[in-house]
Protein backbone atom coordinates (compact mmCIF):
# COMPACT_ATOMS: atom_id res chain seq x y z
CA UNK A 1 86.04 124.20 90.74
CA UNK A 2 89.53 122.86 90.40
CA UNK A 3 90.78 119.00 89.95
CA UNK A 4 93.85 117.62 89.29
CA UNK A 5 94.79 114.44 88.16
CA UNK A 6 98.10 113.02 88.36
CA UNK A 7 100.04 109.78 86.96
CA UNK A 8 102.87 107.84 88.57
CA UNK A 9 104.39 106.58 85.11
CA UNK A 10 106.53 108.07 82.22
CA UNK A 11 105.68 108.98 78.90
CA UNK A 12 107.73 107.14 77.03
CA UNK A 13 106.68 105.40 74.03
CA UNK A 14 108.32 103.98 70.70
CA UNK A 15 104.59 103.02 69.64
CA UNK A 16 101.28 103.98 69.13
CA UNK A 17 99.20 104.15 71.72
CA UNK A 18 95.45 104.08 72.60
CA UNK A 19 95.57 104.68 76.09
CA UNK A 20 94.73 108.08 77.44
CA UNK A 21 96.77 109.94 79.75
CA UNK A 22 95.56 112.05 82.26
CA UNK A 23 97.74 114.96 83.25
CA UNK A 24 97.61 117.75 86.06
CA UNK A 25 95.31 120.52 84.54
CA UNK A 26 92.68 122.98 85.60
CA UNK A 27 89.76 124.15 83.64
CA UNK A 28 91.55 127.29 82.37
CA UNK A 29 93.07 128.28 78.70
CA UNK A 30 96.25 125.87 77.74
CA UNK A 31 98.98 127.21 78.71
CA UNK A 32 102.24 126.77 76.70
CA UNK A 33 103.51 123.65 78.93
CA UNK A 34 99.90 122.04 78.06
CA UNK A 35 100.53 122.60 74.28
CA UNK A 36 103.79 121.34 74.56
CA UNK A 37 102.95 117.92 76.12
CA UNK A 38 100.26 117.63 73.42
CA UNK A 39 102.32 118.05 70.82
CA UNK A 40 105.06 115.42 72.58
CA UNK A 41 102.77 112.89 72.99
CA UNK A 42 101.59 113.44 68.78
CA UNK A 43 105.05 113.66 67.82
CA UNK A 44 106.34 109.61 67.30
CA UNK A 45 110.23 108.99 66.06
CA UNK A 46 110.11 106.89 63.44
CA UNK A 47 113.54 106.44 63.67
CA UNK A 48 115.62 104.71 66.86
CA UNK A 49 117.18 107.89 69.01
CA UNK A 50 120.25 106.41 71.20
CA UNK A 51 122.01 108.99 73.78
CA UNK A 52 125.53 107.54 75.46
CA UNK A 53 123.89 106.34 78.87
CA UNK A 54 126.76 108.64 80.70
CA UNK A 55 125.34 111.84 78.86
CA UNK A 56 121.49 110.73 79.87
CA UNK A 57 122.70 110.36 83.43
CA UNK A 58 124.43 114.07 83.83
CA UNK A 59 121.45 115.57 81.92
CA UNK A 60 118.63 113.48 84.16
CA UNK A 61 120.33 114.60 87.11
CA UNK A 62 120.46 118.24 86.35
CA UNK A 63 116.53 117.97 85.32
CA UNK A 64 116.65 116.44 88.82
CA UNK A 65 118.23 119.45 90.82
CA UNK A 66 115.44 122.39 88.64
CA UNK A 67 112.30 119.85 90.03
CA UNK A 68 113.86 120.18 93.50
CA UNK A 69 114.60 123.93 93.08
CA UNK A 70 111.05 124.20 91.23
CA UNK A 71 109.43 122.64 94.32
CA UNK A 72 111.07 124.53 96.65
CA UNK A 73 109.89 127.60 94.75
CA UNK A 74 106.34 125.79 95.18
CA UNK A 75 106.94 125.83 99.05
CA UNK A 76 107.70 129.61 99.20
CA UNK A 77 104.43 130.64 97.46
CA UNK A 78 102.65 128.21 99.60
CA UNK A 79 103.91 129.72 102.64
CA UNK A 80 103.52 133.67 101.23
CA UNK A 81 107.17 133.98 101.10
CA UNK A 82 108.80 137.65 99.36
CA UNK A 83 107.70 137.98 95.91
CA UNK A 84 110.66 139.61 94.74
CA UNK A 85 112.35 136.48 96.24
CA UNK A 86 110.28 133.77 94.58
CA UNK A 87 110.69 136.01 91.39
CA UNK A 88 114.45 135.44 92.03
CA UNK A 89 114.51 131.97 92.63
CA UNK A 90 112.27 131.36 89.70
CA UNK A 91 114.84 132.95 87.38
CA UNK A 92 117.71 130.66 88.80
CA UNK A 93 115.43 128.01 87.35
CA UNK A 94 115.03 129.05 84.60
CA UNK A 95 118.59 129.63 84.15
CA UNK A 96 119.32 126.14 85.19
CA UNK A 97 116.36 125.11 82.75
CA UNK A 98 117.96 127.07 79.70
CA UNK A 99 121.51 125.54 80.15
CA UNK A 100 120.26 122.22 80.59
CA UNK A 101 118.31 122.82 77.04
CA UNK A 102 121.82 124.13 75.30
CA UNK A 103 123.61 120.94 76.47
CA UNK A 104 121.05 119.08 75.00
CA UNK A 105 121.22 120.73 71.62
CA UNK A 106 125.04 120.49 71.85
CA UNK A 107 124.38 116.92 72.42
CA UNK A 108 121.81 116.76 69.77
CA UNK A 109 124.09 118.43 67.13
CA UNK A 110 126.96 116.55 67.57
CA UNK A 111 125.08 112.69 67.38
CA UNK A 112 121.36 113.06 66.36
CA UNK A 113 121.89 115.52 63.59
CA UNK A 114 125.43 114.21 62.33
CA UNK A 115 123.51 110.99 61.98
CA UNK A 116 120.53 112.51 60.20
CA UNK A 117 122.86 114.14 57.77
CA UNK A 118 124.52 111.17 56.91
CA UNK A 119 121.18 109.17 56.25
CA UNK A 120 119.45 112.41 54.50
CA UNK A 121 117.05 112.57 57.21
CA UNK A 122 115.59 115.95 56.10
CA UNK A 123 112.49 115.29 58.48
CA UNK A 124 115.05 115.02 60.96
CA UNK A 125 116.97 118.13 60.47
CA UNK A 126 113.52 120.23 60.08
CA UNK A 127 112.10 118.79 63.36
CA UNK A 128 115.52 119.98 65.24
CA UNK A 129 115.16 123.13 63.65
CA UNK A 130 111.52 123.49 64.50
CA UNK A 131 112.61 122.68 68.21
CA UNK A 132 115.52 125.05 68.76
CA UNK A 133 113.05 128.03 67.65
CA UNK A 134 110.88 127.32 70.03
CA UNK A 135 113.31 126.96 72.95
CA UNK A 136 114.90 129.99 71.81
């Protein structure tokens, strides 16, 4: 039997919490996506992580063009569209996906980890590095 649960809120937090979130799952092995929100919601910045609100806005709305392409990708397999088809609109996402992810280490580099270097944030530097091999 399969249930999903679903919230309407972010998951954004600058404290501890003690609340539990519920998030869509089935009763099947984690995947890599569940591991990764796991280890998002452990991880806690102990240090204040500002983005120019111009660079958040481009970046938000590119996320916001893969979750429309994502769902419409949804749709097709709903609807037992081509496979080869779905396959190829799956790897436009992920194209999209993997773009949006450089710009963000571009972005990353040139503010977060300039500033970390300045303040010796070795914690910092190691967490970015950490990061980049996974997304690579």
């Amino acid at each position: 039997m399969e249930h999903t649960h679903e919230h309407d809120h972010e998951h954004v937090h600058d404290h501890e919490h003690e609340h539990e979130h519920v998030h869509p799952h089935t009763h099947e092995e984690p995947d890599e996506l569940d591991i990764a929100m796991e280890q998002e919601h452990a991880h806690h910045h102990h240090l204040s992580h500002h983005h120019s609100p111009e660079e958040k806005k481009r970046q938000l709305n590119r996320l916001s063009r893969v979750i429309g392409h994502l769902q419409h990708v949804k749709r097709m397999i709903e609807e037992d569209q081509d496979c080869a088809d779905v396959l190829m609109q799956l790897s436009a996402s992920r194209s999209a996906l993997t773009g949006l992810g450089k710009e963000i280490i571009n972005e990353h580099i040139t503010h977060c980890i300039t500033h970390a270097v300045q303040d010796g944030d070795m914690e910092a530097i190691e967490e970015f590095q950490k990061a980049i091999e996974k997304f690579c």
